[in-house]
PDB file of N, CA and C in Angstrom:
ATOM      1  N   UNK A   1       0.847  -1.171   0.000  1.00  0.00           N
ATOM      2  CA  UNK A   1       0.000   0.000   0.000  1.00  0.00           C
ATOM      3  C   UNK A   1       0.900   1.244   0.000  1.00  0.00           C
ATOM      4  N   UNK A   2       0.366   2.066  -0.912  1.00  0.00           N
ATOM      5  CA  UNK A   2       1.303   3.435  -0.983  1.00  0.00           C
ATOM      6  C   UNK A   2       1.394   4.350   0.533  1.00  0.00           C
ATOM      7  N   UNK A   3       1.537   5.515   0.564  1.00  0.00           N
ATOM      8  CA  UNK A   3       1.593   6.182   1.440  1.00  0.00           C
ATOM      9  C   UNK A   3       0.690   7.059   1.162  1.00  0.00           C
ATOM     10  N   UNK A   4      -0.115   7.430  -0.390  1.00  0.00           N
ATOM     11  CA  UNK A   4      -1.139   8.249  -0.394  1.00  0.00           C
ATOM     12  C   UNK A   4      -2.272   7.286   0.321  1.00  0.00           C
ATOM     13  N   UNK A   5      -2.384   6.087  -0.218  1.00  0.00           N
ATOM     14  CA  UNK A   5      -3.293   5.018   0.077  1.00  0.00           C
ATOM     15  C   UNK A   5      -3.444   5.129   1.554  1.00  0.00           C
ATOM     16  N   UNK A   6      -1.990   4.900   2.034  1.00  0.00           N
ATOM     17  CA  UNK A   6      -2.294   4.526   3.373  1.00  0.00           C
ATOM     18  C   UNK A   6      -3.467   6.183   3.977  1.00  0.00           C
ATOM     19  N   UNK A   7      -2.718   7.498   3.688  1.00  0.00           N
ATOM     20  CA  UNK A   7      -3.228   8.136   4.083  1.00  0.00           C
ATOM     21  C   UNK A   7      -5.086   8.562   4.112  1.00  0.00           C
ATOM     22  N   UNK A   8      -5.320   7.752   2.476  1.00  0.00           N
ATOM     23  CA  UNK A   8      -6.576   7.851   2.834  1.00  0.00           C
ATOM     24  C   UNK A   8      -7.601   7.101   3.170  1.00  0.00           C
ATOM     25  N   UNK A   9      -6.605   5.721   3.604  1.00  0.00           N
ATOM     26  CA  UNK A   9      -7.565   4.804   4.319  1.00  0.00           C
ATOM     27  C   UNK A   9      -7.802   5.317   5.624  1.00  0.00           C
ATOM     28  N   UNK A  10      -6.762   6.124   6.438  1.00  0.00           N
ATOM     29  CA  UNK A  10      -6.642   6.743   8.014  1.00  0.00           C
ATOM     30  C   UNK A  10      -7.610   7.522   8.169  1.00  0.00           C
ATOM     31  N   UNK A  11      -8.050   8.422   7.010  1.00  0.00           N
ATOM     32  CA  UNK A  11      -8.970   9.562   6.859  1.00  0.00           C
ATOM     33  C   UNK A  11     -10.410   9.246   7.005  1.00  0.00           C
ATOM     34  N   UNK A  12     -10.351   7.820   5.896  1.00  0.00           N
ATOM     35  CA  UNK A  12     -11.752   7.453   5.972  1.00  0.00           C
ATOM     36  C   UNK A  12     -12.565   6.746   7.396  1.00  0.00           C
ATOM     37  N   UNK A  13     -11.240   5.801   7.590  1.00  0.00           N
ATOM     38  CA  UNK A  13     -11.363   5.049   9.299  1.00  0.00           C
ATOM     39  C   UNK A  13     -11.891   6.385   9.898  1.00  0.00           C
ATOM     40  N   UNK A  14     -10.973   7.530   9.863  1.00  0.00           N
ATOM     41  CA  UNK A  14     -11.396   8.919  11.339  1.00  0.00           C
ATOM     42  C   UNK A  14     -12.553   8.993  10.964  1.00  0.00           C
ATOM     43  N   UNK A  15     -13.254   9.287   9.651  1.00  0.00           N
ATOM     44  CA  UNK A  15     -14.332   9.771   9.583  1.00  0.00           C
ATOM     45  C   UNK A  15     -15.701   9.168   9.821  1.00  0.00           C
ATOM     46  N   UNK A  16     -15.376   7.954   9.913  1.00  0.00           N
ATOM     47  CA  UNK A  16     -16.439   7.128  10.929  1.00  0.00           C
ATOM     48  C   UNK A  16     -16.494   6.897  12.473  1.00  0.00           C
ATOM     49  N   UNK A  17     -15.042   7.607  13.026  1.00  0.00           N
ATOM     50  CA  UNK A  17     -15.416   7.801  14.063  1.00  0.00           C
ATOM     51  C   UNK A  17     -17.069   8.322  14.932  1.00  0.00           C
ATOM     52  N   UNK A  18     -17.850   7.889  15.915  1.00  0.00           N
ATOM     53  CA  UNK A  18     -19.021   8.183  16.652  1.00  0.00           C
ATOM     54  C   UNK A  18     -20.318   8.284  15.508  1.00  0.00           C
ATOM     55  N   UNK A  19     -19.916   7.548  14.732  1.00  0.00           N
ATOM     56  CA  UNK A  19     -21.182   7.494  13.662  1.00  0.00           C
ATOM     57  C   UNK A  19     -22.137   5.953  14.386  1.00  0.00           C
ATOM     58  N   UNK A  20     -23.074   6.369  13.947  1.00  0.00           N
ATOM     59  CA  UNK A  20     -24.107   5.110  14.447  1.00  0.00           C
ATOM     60  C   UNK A  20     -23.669   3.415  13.546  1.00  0.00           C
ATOM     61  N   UNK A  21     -23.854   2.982  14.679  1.00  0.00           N
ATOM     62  CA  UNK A  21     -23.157   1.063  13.588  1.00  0.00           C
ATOM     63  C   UNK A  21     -21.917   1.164  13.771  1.00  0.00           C
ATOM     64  N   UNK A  22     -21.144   2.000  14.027  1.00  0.00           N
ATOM     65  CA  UNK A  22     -19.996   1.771  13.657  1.00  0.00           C
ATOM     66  C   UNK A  22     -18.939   1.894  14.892  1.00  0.00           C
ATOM     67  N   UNK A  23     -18.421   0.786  15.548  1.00  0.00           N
ATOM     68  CA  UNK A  23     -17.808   0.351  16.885  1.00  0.00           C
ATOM     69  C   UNK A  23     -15.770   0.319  16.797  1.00  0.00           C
ATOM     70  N   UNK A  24     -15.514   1.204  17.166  1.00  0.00           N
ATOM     71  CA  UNK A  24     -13.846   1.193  17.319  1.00  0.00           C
ATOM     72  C   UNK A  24     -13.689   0.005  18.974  1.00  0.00           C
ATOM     73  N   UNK A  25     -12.743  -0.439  18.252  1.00  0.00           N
ATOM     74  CA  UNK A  25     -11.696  -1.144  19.103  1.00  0.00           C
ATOM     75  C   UNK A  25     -10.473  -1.450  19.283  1.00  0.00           C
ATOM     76  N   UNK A  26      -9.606  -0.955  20.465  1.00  0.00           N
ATOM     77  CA  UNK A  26      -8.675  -1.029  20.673  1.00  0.00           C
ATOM     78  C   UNK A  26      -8.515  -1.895  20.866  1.00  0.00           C
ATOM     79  N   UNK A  27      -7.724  -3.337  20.386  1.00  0.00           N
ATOM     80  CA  UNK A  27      -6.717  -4.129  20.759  1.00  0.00           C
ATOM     81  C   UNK A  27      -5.542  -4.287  21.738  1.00  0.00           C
ATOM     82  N   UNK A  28      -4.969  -3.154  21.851  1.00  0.00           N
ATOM     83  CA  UNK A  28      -3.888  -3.068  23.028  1.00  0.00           C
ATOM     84  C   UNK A  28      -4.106  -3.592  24.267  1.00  0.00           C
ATOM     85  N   UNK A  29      -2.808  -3.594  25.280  1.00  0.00           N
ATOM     86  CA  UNK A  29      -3.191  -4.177  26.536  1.00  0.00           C
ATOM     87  C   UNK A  29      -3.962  -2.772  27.128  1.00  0.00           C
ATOM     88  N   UNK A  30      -4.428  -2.983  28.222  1.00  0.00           N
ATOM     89  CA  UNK A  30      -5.361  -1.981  29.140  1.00  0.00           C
ATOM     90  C   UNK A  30      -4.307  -0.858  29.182  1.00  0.00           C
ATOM     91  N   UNK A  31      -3.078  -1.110  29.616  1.00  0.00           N
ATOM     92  CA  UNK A  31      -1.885   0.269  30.042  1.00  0.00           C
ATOM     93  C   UNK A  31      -2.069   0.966  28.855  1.00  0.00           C
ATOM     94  N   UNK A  32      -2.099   0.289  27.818  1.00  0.00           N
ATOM     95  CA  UNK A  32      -1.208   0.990  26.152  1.00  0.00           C
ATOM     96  C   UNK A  32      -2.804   1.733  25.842  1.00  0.00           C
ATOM     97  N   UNK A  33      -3.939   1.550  26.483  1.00  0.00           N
ATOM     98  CA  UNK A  33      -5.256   2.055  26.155  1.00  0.00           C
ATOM     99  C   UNK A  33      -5.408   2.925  27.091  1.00  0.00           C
ATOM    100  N   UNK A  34      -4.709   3.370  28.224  1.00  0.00           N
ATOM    101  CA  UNK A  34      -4.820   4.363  29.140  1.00  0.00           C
ATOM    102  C   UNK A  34      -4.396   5.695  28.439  1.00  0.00           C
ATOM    103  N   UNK A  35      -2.830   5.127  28.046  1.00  0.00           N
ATOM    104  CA  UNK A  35      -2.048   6.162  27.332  1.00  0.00           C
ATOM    105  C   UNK A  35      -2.767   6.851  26.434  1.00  0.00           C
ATOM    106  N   UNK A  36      -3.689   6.090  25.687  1.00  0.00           N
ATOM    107  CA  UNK A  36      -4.006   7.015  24.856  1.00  0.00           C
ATOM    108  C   UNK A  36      -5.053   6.144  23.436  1.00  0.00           C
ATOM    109  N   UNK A  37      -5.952   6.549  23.211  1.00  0.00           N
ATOM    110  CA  UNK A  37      -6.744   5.776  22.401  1.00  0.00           C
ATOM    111  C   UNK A  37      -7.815   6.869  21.832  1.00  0.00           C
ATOM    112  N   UNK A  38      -8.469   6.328  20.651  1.00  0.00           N
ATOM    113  CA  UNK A  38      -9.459   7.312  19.913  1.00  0.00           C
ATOM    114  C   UNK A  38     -10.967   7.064  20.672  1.00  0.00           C
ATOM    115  N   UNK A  39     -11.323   8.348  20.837  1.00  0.00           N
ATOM    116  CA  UNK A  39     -12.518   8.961  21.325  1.00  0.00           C
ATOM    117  C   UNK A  39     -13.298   7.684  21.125  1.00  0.00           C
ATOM    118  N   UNK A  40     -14.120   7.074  22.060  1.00  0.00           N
ATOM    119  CA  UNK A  40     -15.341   6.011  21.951  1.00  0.00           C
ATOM    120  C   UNK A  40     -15.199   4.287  21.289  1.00  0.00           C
ATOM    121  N   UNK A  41     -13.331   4.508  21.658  1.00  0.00           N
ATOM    122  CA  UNK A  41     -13.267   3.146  21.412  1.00  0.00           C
ATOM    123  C   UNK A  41     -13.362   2.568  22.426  1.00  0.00           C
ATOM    124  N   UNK A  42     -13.543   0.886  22.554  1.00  0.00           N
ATOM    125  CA  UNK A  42     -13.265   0.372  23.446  1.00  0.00           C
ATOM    126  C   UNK A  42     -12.455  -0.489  23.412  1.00  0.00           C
ATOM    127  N   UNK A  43     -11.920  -1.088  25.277  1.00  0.00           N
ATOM    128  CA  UNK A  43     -10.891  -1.579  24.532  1.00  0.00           C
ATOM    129  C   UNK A  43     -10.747  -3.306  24.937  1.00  0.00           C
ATOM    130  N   UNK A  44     -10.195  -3.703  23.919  1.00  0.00           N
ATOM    131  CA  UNK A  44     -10.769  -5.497  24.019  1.00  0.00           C
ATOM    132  C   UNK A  44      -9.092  -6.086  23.575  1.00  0.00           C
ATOM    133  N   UNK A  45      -8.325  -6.557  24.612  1.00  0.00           N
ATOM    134  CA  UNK A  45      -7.146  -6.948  24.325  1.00  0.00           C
ATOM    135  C   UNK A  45      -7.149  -7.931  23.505  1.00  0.00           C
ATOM    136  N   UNK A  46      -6.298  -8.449  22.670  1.00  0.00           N
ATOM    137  CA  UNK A  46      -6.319  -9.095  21.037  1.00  0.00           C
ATOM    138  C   UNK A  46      -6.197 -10.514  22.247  1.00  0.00           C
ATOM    139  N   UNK A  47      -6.077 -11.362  23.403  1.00  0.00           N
ATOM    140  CA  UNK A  47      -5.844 -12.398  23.224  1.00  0.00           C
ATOM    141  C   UNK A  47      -7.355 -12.467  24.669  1.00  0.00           C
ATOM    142  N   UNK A  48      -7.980 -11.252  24.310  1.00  0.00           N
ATOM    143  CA  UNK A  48      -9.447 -11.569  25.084  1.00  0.00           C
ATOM    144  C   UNK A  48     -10.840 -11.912  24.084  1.00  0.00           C
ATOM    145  N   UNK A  49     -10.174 -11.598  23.007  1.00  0.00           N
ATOM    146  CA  UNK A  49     -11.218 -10.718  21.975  1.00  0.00           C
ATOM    147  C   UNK A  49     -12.008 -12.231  21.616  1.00  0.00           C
ATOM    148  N   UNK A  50     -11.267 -13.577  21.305  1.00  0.00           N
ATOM    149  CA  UNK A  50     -12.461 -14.532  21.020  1.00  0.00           C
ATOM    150  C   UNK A  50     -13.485 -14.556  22.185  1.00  0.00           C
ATOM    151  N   UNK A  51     -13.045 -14.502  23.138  1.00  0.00           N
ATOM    152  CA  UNK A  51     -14.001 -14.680  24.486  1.00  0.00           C
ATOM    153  C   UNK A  51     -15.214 -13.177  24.486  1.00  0.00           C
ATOM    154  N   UNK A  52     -14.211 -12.523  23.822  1.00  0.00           N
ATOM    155  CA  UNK A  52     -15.467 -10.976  23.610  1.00  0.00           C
ATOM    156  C   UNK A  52     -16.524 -10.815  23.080  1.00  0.00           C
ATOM    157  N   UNK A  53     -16.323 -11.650  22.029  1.00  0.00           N
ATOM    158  CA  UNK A  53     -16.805 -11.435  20.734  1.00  0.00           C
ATOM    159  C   UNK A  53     -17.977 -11.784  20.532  1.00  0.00           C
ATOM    160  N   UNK A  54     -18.924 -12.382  21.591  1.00  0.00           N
ATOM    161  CA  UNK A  54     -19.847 -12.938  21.480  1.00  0.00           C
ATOM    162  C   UNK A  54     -20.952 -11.299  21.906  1.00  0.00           C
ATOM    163  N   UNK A  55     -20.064 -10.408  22.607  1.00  0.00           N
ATOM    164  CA  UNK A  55     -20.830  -9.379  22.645  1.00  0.00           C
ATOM    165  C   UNK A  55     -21.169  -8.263  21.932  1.00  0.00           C
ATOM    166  N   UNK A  56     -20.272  -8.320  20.335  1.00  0.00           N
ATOM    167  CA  UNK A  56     -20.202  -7.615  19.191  1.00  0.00           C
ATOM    168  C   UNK A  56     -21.571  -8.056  18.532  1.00  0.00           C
ATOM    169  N   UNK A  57     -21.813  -7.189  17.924  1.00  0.00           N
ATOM    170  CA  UNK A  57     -22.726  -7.339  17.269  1.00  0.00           C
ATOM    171  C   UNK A  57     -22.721  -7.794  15.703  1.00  0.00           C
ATOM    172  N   UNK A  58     -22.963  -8.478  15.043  1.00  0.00           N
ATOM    173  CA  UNK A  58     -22.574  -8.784  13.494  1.00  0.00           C
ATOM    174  C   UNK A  58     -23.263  -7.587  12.546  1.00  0.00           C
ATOM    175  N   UNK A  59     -24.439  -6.601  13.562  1.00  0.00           N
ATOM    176  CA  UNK A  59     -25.091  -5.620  12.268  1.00  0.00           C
ATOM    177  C   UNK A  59     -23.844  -4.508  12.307  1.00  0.00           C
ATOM    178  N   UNK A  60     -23.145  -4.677  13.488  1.00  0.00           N
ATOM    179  CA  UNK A  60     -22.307  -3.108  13.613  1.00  0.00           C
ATOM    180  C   UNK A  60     -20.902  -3.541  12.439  1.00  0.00           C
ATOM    181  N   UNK A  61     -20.356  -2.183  11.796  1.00  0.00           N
ATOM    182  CA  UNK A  61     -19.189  -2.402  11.364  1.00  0.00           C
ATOM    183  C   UNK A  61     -18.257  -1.955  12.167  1.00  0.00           C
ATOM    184  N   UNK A  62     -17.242  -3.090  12.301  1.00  0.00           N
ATOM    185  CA  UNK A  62     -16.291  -3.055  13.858  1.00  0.00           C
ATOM    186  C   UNK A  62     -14.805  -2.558  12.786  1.00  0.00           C
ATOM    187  N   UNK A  63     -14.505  -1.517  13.993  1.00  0.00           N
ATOM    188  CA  UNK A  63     -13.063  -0.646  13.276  1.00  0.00           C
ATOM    189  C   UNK A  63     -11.643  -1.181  14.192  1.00  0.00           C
ATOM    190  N   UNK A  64     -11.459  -1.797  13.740  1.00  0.00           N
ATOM    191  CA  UNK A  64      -9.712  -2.303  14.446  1.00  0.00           C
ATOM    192  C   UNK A  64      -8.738  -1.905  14.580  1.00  0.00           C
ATOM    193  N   UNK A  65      -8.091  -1.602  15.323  1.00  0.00           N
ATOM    194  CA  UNK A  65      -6.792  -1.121  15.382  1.00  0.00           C
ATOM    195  C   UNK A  65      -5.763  -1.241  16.760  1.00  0.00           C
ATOM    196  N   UNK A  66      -4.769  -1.195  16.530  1.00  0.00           N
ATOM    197  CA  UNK A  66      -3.139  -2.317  17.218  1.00  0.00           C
ATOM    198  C   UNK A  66      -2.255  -0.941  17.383  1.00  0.00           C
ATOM    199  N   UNK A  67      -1.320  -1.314  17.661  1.00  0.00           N
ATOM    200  CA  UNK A  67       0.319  -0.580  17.892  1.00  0.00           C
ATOM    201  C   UNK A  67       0.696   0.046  16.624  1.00  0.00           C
ATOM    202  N   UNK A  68       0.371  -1.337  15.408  1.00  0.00           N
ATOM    203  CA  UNK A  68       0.929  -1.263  14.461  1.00  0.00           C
ATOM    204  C   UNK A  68       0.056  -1.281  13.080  1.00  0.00           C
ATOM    205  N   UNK A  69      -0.563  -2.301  13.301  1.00  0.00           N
ATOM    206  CA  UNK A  69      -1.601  -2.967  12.294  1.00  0.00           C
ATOM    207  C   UNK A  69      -1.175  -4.193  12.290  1.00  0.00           C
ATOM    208  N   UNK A  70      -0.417  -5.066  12.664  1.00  0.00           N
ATOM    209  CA  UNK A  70      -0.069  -6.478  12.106  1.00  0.00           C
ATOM    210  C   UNK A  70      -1.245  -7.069  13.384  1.00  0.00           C
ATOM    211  N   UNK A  71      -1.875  -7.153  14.277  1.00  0.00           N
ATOM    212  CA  UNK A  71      -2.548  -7.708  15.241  1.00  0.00           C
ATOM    213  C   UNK A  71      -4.109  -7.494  15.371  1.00  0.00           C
ATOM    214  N   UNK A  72      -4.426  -6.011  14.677  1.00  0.00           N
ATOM    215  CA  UNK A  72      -5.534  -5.983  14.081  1.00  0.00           C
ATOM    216  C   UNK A  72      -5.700  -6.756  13.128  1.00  0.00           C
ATOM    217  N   UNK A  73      -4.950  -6.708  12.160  1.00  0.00           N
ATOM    218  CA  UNK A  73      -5.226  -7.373  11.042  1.00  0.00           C
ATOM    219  C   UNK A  73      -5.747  -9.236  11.013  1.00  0.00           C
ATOM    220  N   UNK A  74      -4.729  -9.698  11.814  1.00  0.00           N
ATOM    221  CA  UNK A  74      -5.224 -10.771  12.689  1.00  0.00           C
ATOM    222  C   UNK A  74      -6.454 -11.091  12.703  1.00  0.00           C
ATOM    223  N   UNK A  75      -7.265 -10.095  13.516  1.00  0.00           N
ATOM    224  CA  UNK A  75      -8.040  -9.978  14.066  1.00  0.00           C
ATOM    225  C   UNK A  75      -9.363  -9.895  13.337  1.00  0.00           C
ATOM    226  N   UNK A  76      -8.928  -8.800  12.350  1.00  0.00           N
ATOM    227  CA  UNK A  76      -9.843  -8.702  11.035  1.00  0.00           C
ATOM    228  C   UNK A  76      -9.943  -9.777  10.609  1.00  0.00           C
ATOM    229  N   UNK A  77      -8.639 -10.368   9.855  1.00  0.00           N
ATOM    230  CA  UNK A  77      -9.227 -11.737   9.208  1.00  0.00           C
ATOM    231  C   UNK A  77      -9.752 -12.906  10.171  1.00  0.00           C
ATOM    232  N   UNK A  78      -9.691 -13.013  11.232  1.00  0.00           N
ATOM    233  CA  UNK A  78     -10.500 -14.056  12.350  1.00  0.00           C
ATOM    234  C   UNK A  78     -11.988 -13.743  12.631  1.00  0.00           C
ATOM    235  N   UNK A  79     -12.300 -12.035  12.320  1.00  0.00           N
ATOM    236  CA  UNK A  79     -13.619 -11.886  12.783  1.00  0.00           C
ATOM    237  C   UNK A  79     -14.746 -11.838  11.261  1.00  0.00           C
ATOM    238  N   UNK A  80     -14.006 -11.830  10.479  1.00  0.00           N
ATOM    239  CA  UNK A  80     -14.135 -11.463   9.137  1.00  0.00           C
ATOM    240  C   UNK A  80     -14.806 -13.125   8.974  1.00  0.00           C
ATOM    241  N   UNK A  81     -14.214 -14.275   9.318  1.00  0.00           N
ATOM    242  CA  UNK A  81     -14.621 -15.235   9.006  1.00  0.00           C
ATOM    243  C   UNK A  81     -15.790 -15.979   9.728  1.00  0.00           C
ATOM    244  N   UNK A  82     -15.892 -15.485  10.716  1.00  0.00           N
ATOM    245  CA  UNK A  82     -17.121 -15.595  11.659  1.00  0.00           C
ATOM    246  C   UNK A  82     -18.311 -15.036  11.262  1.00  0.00           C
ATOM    247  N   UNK A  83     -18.180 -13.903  10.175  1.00  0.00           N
ATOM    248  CA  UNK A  83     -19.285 -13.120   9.129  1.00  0.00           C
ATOM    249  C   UNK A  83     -19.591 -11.854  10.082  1.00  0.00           C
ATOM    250  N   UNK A  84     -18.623 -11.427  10.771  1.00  0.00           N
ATOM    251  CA  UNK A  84     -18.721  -9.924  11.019  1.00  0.00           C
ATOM    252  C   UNK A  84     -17.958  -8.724  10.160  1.00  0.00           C
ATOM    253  N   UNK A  85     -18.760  -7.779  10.004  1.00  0.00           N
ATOM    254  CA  UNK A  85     -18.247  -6.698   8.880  1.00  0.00           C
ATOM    255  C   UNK A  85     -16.678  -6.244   9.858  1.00  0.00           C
ATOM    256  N   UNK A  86     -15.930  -6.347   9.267  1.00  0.00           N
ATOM    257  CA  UNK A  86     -14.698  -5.068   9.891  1.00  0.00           C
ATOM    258  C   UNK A  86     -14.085  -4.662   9.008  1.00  0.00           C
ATOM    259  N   UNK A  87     -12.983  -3.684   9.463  1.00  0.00           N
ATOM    260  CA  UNK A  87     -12.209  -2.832   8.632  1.00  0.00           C
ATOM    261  C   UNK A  87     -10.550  -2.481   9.446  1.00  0.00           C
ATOM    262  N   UNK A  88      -9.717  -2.917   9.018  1.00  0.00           N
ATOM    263  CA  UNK A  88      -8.251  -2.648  10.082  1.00  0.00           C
ATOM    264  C   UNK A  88      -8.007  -1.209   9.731  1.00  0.00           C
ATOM    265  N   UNK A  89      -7.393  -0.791  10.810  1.00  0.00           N
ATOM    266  CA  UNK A  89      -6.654   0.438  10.476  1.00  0.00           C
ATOM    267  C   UNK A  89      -5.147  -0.161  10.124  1.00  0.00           C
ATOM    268  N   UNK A  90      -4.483   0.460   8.796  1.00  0.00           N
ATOM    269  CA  UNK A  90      -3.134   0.086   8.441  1.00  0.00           C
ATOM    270  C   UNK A  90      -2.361   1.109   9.569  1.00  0.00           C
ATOM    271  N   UNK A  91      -1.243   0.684   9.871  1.00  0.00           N
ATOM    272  CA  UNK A  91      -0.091   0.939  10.361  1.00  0.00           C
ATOM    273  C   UNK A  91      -0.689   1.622  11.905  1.00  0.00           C
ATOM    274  N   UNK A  92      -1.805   0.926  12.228  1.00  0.00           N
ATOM    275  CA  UNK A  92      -2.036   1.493  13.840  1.00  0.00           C
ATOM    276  C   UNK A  92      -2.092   2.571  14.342  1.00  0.00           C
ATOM    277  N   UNK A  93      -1.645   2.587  15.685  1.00  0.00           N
ATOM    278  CA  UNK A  93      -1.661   4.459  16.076  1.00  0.00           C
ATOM    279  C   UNK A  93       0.052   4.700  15.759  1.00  0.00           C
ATOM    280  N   UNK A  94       0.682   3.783  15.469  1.00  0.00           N
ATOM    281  CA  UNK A  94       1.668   4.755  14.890  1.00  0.00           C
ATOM    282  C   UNK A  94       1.410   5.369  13.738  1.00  0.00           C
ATOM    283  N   UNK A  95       0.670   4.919  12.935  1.00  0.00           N
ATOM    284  CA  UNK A  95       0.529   5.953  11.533  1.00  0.00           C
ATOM    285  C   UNK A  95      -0.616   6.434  11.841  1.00  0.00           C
ATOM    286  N   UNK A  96      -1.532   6.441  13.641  1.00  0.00           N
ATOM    287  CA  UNK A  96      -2.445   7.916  13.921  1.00  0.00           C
ATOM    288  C   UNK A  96      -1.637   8.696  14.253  1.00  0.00           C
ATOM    289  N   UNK A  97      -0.233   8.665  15.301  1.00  0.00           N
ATOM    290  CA  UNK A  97       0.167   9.574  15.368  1.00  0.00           C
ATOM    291  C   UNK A  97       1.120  10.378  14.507  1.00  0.00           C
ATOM    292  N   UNK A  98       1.573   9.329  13.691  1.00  0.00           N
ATOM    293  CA  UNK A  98       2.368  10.499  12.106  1.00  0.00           C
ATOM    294  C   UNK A  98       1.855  11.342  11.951  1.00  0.00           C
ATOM    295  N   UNK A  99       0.598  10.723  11.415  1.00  0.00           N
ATOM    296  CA  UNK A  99      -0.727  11.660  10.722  1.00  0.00           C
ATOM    297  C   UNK A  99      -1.318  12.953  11.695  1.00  0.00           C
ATOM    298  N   UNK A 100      -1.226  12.547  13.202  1.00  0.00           N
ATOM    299  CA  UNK A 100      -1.514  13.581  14.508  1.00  0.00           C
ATOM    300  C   UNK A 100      -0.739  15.129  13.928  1.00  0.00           C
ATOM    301  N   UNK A 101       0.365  14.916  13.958  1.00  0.00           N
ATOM    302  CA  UNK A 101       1.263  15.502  13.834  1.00  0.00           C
ATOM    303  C   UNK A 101       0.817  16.726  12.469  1.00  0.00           C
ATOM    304  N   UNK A 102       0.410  16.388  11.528  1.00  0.00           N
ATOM    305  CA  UNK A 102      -0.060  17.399  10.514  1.00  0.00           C
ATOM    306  C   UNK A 102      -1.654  17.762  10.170  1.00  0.00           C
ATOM    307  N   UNK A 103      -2.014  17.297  11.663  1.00  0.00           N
ATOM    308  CA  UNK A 103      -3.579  17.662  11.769  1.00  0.00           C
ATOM    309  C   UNK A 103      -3.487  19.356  12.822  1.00  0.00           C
ATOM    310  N   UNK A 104      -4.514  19.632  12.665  1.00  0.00           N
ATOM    311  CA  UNK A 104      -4.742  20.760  13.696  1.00  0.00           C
ATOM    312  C   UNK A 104      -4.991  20.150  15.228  1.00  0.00           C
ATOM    313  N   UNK A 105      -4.326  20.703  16.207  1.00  0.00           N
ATOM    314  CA  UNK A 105      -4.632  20.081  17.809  1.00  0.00           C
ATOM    315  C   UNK A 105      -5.728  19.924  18.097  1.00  0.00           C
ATOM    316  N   UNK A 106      -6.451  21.316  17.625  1.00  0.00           N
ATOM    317  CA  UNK A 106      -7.916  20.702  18.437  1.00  0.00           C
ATOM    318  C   UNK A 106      -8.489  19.681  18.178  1.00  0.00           C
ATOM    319  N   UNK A 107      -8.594  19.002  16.957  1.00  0.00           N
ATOM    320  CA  UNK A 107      -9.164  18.200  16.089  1.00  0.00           C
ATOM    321  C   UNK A 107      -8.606  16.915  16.425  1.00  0.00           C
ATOM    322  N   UNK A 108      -7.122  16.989  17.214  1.00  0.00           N
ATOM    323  CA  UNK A 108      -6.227  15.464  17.397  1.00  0.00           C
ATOM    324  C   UNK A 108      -7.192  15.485  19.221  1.00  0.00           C
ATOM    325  N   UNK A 109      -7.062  16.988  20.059  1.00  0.00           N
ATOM    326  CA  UNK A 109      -7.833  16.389  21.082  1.00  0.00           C
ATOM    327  C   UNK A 109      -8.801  15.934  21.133  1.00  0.00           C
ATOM    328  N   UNK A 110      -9.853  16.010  20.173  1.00  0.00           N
ATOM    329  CA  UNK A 110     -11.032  15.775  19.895  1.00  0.00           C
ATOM    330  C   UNK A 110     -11.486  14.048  20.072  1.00  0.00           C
ATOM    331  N   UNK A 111     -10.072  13.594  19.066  1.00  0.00           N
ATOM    332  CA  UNK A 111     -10.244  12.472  18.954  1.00  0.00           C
ATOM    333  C   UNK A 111      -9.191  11.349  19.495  1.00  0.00           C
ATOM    334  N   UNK A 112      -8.726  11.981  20.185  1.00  0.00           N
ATOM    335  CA  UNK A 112      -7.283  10.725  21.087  1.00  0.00           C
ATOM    336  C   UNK A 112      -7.773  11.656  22.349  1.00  0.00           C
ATOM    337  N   UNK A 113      -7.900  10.393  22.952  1.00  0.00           N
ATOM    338  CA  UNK A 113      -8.456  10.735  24.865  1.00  0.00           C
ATOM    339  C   UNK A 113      -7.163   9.910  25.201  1.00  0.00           C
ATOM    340  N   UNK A 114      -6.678  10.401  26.451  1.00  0.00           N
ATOM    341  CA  UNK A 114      -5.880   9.791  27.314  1.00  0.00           C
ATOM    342  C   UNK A 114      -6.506   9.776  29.066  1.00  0.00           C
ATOM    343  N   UNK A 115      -6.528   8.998  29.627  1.00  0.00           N
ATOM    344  CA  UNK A 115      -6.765   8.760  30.711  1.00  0.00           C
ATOM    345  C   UNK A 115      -6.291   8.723  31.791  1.00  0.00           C
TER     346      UNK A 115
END
C-alpha cells in the first residue's frame, strides 16, 4: 500500500469515528489504552477478543486497530470469518500519530483521549 493510500484509508477510518453502527476497538493491553486511544473506542485486548466477541454485534461495522496494524489485522481476518463486517486500520496508532502531527490540535484532542 502506498503512502497516499495509506493516508486515505486513516482519513476514511477517522471519519467514521461516533457514527451510528460503527464500533472502534482497541486491541492493546489496558496500560497501552490508558495512554491514549481514539474517542469512543473500546478496549478489548487481542488475546481476550475470542471470548469478547460474542458481545459484538454482526449488524455493527467493527473498526480495528493495534500498535501497528499487524494484530488488528489478525483480528480482522478471524472476525471477518465468523461473518462480522470489519475494517483494520493500516499501520495502527503509529501511523495515527504520524498523521496527529499534521492535523490541527484541536481536532487530534477531539479524537485521542488519554486517561
Amino acid at each position: 500500500m502506498t503512502l497516499e493510500e495509506q493516508n486515505t484509508q486513516l482519513y476514511e477510518f477517522l471519519e467514521r469515528l461516533g457514527k451510528p453502527g460503527c464500533i472502534f476497538i482497541d486491541l492493546r493491553t489496558p496500560e497501552e489504552y490508558e495512554e491514549g486511544h481514539l474517542a469512543g473506542a473500546i478496549n478489548i485486548p487481542y488475546d481476550d477478543l475470542e471470548k469478547e466477541q460474542k458481545r459484538l454485534s454482526r449488524q455493527n461495522r467493527l473498526f480495528l486497530y493495534c500498535d501497528r496494524g499487524n494484530v488488528s489485522l489478525m483480528a480482522c481476518r478471524d472476525l471477518k470469518r465468523e461473518g462480522y463486517k470489519v475494517t483494520n486500520l493500516w499501520g495502527g496508532v503509529y501511523a495515527l500519530q504520524k498523521a496527529f502531527r499534521r492535523m490541527d490540535q484541536k481536532f487530534v484532542d477531539m479524537i485521542w483521549k488519554k486517561n
